[in-house]
Protein backbone atom coordinates (compact mmCIF):
# COMPACT_ATOMS: atom_id res chain seq x y z
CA UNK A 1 100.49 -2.95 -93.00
CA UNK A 2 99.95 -2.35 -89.06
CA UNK A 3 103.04 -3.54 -86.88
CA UNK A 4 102.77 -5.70 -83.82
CA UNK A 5 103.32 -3.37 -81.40
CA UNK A 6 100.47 -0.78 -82.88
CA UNK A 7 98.02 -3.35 -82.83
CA UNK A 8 99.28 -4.50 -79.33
CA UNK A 9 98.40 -0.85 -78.71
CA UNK A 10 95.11 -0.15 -80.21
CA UNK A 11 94.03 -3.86 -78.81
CA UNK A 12 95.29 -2.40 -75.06
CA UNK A 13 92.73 0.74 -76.35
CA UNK A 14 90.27 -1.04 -76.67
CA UNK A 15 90.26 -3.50 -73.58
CA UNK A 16 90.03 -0.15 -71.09
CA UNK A 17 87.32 1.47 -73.17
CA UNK A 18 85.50 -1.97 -72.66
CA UNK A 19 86.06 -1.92 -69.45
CA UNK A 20 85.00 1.95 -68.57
CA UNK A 21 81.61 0.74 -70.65
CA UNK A 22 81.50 -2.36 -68.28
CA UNK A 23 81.56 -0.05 -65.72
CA UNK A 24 78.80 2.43 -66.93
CA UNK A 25 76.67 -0.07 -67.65
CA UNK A 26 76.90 -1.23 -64.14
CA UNK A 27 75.81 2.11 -62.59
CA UNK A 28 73.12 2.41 -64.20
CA UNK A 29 71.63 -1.40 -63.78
CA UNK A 30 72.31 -0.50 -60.22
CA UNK A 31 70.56 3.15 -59.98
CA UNK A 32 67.93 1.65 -62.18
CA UNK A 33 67.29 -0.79 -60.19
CA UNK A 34 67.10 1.58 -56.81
CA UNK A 35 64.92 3.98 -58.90
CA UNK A 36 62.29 1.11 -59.83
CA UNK A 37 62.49 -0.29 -56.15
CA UNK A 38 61.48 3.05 -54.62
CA UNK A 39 58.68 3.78 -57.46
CA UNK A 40 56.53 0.81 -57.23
CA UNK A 41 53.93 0.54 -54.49
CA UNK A 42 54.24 -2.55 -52.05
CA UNK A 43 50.38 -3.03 -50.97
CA UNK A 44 47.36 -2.58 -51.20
CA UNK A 45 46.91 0.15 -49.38
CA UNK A 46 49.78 2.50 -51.12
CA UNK A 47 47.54 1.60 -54.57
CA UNK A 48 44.39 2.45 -53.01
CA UNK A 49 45.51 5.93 -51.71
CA UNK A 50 47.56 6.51 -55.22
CA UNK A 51 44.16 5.95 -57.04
CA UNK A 52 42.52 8.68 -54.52
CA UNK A 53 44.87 11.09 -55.10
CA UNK A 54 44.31 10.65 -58.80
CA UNK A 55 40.55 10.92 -58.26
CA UNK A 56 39.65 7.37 -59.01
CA UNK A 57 37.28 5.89 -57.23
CA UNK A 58 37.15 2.19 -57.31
CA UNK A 59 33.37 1.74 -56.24
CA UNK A 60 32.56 3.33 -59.36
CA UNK A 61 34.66 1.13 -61.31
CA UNK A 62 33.02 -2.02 -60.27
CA UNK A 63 29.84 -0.67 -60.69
CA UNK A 64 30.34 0.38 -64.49
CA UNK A 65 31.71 -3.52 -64.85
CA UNK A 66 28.45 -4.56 -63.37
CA UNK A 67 26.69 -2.38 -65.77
CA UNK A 68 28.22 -3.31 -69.21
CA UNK A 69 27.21 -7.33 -68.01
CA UNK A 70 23.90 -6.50 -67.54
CA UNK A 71 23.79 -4.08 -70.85
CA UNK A 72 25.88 -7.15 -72.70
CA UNK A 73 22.83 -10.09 -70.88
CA UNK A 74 20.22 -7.65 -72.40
CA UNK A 75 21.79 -7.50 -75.88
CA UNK A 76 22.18 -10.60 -75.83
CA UNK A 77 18.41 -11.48 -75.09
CA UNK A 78 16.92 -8.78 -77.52
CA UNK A 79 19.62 -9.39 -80.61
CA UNK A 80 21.33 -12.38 -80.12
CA UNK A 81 23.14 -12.82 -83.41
CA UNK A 82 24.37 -9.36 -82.70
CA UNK A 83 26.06 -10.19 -79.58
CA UNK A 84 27.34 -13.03 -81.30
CA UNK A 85 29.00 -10.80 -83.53
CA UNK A 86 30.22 -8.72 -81.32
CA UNK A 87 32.26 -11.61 -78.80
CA UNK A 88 33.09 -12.80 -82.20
CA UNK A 89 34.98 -9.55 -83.50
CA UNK A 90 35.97 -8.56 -79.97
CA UNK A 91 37.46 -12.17 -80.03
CA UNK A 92 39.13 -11.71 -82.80
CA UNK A 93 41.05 -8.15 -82.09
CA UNK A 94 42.67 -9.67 -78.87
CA UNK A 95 43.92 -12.70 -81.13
CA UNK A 96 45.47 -10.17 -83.27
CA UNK A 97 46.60 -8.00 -80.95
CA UNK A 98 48.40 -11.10 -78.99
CA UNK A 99 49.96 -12.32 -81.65
């Protein structure tokens, strides 16, 4: 059986390596924090030139969006229990996936 002073001892242990872990744990909230401040872009502009550098080209982005409406409006004329089908499955997939 332990004694009272080597559990006074091993509690007294255990209290600093808490509090060096406390302290860790700090260090890194704060350089994590730093770190995600400095990473993220602020405006528009800062996204618009990241996107360039990447090669992405926003005009064409919009323009494919335009396209798959006017591709989904034609299906949707020409087989409409397909498209049905399809909002229907594509319906169900993001009600999975969300929950």
């Amino acid at each position: 059986m332990a004694t009272k002073a080597e559990l006074e001892a091993e509690l007294e242990e255990l209290r600093k390596r808490n509090a060096e872990l406390e302290e860790r744990s700090r260090e890194r909230t704060a350089k994590g924090a730093e770190t995600q401040a400095s990473a993220a872009p602020k405006t528009e502009d800062d996204i618009r030139k990241l996107l360039e550098e990447h090669g992405i080209d926003l005009s064409k982005a919009k323009d494919v969006g335009k396209q798959a409406v006017e591709e989904f409006s034609r299906l949707q004329k020409d087989y409409p229990i397909t498209a049905l089908l399809i909002a229907f499955s594509l319906g169900y997939v993001v009600g999975r996936v969300q929950g």
